[in-house]
N, C-alpha and C. Protein backbone atom coordinates (compact mmCIF):
# COMPACT_ATOMS: atom_id res chain seq x y z
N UNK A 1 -51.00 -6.88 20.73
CA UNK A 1 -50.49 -6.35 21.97
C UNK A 1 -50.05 -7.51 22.86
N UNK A 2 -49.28 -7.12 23.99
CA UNK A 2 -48.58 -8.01 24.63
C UNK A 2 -49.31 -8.33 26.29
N UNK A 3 -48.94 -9.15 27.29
CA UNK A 3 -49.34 -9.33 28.59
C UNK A 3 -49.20 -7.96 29.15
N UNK A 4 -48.67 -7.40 28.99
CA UNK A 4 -48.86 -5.76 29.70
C UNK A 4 -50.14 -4.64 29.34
N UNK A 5 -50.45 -4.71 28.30
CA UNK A 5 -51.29 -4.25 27.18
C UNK A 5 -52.81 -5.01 28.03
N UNK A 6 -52.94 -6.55 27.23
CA UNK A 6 -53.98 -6.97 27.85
C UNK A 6 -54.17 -6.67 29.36
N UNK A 7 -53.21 -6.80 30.20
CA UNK A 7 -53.46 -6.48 31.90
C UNK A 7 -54.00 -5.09 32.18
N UNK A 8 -53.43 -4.42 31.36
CA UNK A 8 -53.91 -2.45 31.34
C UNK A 8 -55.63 -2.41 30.84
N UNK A 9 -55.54 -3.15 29.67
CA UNK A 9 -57.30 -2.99 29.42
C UNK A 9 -57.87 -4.10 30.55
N UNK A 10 -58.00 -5.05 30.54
CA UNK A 10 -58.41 -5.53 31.84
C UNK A 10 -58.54 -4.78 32.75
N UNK A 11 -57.73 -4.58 33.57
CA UNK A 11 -58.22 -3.32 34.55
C UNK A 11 -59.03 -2.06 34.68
N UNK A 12 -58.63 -1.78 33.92
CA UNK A 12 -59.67 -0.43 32.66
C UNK A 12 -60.66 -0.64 32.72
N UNK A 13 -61.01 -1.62 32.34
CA UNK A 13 -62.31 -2.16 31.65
C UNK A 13 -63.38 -2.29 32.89
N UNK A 14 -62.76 -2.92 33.91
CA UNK A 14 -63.22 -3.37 35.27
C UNK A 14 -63.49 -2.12 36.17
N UNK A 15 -62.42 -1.27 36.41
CA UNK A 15 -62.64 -0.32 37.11
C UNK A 15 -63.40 0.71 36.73
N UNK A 16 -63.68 0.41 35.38
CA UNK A 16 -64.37 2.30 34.81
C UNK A 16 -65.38 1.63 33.97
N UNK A 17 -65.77 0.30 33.35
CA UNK A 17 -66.60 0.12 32.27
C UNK A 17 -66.86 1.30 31.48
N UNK A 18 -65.35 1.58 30.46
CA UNK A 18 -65.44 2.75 29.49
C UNK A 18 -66.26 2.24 28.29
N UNK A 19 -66.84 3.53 27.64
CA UNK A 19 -66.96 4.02 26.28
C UNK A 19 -66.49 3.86 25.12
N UNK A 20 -65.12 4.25 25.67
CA UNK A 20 -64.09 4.28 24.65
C UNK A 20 -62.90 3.99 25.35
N UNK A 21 -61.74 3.18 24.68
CA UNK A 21 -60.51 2.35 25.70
C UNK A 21 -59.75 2.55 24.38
N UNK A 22 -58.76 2.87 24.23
CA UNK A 22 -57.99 2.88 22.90
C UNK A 22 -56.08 2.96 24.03
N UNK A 23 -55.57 1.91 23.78
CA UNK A 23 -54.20 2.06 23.91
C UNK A 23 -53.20 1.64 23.17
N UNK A 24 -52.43 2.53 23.08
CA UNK A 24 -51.14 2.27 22.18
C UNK A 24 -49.69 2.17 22.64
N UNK A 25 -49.60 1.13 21.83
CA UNK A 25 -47.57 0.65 22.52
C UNK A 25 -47.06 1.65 21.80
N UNK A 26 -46.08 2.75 22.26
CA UNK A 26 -45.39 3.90 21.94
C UNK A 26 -44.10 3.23 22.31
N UNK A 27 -43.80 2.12 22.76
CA UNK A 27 -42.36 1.93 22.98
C UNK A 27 -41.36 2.11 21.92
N UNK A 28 -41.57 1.74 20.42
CA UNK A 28 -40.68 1.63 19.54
C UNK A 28 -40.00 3.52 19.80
N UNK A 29 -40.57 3.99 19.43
CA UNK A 29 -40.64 5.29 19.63
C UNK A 29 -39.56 6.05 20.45
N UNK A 30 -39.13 5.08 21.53
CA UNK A 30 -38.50 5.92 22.62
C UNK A 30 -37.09 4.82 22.42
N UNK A 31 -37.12 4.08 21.77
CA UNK A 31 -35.63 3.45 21.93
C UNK A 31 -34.20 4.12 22.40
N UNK A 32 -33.98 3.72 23.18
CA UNK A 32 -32.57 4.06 23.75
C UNK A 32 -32.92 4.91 24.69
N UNK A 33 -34.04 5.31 25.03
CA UNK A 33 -34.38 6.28 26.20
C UNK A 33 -34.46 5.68 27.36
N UNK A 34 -34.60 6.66 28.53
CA UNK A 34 -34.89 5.58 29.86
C UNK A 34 -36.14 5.02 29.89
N UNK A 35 -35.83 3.81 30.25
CA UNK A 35 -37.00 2.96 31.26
C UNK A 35 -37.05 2.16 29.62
N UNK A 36 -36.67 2.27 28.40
CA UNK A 36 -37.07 1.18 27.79
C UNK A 36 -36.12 0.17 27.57
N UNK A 37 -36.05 -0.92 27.80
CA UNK A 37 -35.28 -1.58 27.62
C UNK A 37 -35.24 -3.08 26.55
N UNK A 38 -35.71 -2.82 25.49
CA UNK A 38 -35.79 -3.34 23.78
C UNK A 38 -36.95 -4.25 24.00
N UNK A 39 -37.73 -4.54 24.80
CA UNK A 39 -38.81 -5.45 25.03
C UNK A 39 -40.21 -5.30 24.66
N UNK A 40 -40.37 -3.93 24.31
CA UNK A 40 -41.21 -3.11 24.24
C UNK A 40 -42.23 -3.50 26.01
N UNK A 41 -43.64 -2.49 25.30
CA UNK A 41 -44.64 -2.68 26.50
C UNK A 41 -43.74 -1.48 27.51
N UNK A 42 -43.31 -0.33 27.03
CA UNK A 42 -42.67 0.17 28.37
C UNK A 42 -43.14 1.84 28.36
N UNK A 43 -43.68 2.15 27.36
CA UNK A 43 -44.40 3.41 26.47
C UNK A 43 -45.87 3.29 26.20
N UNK A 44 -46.95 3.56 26.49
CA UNK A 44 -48.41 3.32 26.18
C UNK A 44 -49.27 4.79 25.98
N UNK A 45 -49.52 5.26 24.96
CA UNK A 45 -50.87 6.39 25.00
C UNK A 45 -51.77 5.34 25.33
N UNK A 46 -52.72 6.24 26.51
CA UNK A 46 -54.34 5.80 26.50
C UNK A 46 -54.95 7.04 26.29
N UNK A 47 -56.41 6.57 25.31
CA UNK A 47 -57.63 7.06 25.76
C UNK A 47 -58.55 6.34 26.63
N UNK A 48 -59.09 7.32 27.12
CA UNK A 48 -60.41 6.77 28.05
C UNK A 48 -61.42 7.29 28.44
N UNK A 49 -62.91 6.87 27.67
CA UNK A 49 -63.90 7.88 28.03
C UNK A 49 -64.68 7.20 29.24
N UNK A 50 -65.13 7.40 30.58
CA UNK A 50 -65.88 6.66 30.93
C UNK A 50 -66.52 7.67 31.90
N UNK A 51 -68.78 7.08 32.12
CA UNK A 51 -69.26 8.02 33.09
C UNK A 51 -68.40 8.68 34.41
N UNK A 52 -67.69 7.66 35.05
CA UNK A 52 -66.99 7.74 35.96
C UNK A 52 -65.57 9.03 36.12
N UNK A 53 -65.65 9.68 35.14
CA UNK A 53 -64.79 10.84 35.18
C UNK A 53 -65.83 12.60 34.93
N UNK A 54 -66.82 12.02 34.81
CA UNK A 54 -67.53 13.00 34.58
C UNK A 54 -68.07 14.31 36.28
N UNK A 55 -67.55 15.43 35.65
CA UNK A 55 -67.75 16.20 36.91
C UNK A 55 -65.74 16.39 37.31
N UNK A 56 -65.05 15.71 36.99
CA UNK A 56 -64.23 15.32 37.76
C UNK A 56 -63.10 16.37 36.92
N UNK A 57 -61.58 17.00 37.80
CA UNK A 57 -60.73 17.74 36.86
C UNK A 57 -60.17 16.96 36.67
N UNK A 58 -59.04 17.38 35.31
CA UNK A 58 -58.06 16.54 34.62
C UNK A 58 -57.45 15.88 35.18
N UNK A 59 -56.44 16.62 36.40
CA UNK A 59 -55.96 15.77 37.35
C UNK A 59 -56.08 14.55 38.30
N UNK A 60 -57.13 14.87 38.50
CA UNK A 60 -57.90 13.86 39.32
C UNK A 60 -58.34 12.89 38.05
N UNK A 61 -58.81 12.96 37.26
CA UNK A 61 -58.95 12.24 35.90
C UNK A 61 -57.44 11.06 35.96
N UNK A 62 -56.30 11.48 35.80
CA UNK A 62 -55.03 10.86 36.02
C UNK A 62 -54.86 10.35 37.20
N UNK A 63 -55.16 10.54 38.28
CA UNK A 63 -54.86 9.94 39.26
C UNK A 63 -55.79 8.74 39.96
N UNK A 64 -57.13 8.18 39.55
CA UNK A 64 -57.94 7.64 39.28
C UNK A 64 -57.38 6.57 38.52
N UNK A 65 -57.00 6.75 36.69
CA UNK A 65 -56.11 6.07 36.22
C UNK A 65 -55.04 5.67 37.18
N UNK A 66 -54.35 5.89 37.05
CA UNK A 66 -52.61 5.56 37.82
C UNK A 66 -53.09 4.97 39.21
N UNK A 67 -53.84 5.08 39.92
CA UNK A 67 -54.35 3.88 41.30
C UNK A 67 -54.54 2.90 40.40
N UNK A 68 -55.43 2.90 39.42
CA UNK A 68 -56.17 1.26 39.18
C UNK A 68 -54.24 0.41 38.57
N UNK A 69 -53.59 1.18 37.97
CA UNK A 69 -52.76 0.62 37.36
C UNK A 69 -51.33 0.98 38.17
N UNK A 70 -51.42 0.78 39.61
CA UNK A 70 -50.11 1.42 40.11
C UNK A 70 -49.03 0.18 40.16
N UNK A 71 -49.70 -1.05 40.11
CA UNK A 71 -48.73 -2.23 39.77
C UNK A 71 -47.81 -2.27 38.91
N UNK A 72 -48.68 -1.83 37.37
CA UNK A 72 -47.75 -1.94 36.30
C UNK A 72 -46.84 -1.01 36.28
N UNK A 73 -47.41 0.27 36.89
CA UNK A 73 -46.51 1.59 36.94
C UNK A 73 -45.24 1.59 37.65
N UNK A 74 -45.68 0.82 38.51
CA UNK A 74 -44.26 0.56 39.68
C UNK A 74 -43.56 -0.32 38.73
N UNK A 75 -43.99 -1.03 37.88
CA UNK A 75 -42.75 -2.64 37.24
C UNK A 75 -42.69 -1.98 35.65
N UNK A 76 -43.10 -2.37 34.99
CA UNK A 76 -43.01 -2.73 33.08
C UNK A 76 -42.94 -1.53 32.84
N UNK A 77 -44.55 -0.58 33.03
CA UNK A 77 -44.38 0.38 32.65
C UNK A 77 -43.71 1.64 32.74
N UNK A 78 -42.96 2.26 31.84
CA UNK A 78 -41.91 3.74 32.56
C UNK A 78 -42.86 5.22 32.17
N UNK A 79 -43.95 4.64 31.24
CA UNK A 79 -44.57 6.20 31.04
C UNK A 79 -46.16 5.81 30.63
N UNK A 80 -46.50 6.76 30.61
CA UNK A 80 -47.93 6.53 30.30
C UNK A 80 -48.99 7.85 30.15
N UNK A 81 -49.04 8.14 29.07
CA UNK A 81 -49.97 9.59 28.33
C UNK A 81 -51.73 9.23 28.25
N UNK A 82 -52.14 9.85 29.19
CA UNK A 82 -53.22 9.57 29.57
C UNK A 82 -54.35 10.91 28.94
N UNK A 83 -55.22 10.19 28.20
CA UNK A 83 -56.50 11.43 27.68
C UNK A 83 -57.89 10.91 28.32
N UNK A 84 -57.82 11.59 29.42
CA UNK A 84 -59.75 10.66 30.43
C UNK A 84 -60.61 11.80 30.40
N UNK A 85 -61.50 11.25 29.47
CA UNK A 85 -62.53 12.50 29.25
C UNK A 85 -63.95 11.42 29.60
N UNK A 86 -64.88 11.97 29.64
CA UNK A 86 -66.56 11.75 30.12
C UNK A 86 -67.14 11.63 28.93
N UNK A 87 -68.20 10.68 28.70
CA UNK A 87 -68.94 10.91 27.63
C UNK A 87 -69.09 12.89 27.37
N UNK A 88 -69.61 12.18 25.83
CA UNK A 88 -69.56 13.95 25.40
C UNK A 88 -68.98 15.00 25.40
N UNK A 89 -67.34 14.81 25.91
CA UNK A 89 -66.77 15.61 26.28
C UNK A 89 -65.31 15.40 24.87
N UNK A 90 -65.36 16.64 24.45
CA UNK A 90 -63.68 16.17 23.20
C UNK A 90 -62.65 16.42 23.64
C-alpha cells in the first residue's frame, strides 16, 4: 500500500484502537471514472471493528469514520466504502 493507505490506518488505528482494520485499494477497479486519476490510492473498501462504535447506528458509524479522515477525503481520496461494526457484531 501507498502514503495514503498508511495515513488512513494510522489514523484508524489512533482514533478507534480497532479489532479489526482491513483496507483495500479498489482504485484499479474504477479506471476512467471520476476522481481517479491513474495514480491509484483514490478508491479504498474499509473494514472496521472497534468498542467505540458499539451502541452506535450505521450512520453515525460513517460519520465518526469520515471526521477522523476528512483531510484525505477533501484531497486523494474520491470514495470510500465503509463496514464499522462493534465487536461481536457481523
Amino acid at each position: 500500500m501507498g502514503a495514503v493507505a498508511d495515513t488512513v490506518l494510522h489514523k484508524l488505528n489512533a482514533a478507534f484502537a480497532p479489532t479489526r482494520l482491513e483496507l483495500t485499494d479498489d482504485s484499479d477497479r474504477h479506471h476512467g471514472h471520476a476522481g481517479h486519476n491513474g495514480s491509484g490510492e483514490s478508491h479504498f473498501n474499509l473494514r472496521i471493528e472497534a468498542e467505540a462504535f458499539a451502541g452506535k447506528a450505521r450512520v453515525m458509524r460513517q460519520r465518526m469514520v469520515m471526521k477522523v479522515l476528512a483531510d484525505e477525503l477533501a484531497g486523494p481520496i474520491h470514495a470510500l466504502s465503509i463496514v464499522a461494526t462493534a465487536p461481536g457484531e457481523e
